[in-house]
C-alpha atoms as a PDB file:
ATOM      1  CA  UNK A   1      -0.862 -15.891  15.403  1.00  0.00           C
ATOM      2  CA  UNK A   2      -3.580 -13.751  14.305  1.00  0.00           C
ATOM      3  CA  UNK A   3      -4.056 -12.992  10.490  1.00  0.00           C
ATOM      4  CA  UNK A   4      -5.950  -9.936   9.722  1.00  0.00           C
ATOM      5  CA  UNK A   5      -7.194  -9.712   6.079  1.00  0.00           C
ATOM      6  CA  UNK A   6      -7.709  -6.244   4.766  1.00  0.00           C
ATOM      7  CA  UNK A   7     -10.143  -5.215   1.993  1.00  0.00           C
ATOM      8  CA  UNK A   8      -9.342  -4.453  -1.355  1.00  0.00           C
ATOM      9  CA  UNK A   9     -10.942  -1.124  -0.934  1.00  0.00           C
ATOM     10  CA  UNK A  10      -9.043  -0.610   2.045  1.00  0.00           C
ATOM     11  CA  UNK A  11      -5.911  -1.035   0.565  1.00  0.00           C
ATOM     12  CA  UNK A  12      -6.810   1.180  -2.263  1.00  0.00           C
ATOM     13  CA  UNK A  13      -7.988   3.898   0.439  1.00  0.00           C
ATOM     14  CA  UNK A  14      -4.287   3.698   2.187  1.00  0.00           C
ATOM     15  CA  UNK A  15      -2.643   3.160  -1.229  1.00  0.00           C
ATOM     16  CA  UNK A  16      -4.338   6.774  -2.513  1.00  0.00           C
ATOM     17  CA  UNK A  17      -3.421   8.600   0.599  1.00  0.00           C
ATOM     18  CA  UNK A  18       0.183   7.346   0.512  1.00  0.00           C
ATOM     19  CA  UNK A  19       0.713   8.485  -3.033  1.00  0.00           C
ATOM     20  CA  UNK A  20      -1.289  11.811  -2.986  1.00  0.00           C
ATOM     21  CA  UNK A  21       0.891  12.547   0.349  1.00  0.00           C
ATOM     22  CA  UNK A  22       4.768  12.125  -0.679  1.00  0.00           C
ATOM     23  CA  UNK A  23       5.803  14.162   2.187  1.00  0.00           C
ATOM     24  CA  UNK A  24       5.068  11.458   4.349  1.00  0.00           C
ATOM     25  CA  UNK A  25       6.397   7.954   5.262  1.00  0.00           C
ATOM     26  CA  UNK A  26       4.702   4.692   4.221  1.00  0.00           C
ATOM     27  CA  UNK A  27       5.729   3.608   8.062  1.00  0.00           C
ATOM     28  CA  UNK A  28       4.105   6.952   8.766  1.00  0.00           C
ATOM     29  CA  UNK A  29       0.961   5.645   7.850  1.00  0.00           C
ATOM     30  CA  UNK A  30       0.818   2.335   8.916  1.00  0.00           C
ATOM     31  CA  UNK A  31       1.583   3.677  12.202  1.00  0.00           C
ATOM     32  CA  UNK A  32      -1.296   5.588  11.973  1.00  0.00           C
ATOM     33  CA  UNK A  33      -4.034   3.222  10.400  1.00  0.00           C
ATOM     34  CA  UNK A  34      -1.957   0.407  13.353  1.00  0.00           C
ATOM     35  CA  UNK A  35      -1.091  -1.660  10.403  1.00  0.00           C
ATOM     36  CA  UNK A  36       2.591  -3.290  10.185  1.00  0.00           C
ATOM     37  CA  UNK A  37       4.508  -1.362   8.106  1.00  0.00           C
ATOM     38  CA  UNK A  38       5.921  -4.370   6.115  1.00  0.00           C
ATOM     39  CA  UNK A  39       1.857  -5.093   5.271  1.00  0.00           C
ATOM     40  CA  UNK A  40       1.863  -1.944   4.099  1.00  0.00           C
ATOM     41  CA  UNK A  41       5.257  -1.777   2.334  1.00  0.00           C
ATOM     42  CA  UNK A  42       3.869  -4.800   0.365  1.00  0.00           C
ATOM     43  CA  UNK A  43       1.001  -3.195  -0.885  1.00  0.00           C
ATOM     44  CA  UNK A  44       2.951  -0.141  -2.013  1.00  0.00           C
ATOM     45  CA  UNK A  45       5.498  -2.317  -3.848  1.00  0.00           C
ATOM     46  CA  UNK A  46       2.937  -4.610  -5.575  1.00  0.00           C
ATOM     47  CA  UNK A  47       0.584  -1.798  -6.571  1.00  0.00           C
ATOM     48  CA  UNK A  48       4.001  -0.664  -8.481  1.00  0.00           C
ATOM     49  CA  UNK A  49       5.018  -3.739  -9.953  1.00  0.00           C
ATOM     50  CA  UNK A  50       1.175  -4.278 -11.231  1.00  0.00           C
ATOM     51  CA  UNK A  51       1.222  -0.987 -12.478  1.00  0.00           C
ATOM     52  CA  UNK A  52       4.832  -1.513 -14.186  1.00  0.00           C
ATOM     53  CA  UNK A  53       3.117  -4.576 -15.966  1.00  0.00           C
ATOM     54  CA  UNK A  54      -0.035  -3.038 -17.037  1.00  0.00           C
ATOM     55  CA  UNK A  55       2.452  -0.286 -18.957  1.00  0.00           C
ATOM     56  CA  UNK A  56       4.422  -2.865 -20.869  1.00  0.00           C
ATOM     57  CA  UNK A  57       3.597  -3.267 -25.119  1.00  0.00           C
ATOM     58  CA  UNK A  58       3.530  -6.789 -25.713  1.00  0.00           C
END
C-alpha cells in the first residue's frame, strides 16, 4: 500500500475551492483532483472542527 502525503498548501488550495463552490460535491472534487474522497472528506471535517475550536471563549 502506497501512502501519498499531500501538502499543507495543497489541502488549503482544495479546501478554498470546496468552500467558495457549494454547488458542488466534496466527492466531486476529489474525483477531479484523483484524490479518495474519504482523504478529502477528512480534510473538510477537520478544517471545521479546527475552526469550531479556534471560535470558542475560554
Amino acid at each position: 500500500m502506497i501512502t501519498t502525503v499531500y501538502s499543507q498548501e495543497f489541502k488549503e488550495s482544495m479546501l478554498q475551492k470546496i468552500f467558495f463552490n457549494p454547488d458542488r460535491s466534496v466527492v466531486s472534487f476529489a474525483r477531479e483532483a484523483n484524490i479518495p474522497s474519504s482523504t478529502v472528506a477528512t480534510w473538510v471535517r477537520n478544517y471545521k472542527k479546527k475552526k469550531r475550536t479556534s471560535l470558542k471563549v475560554h
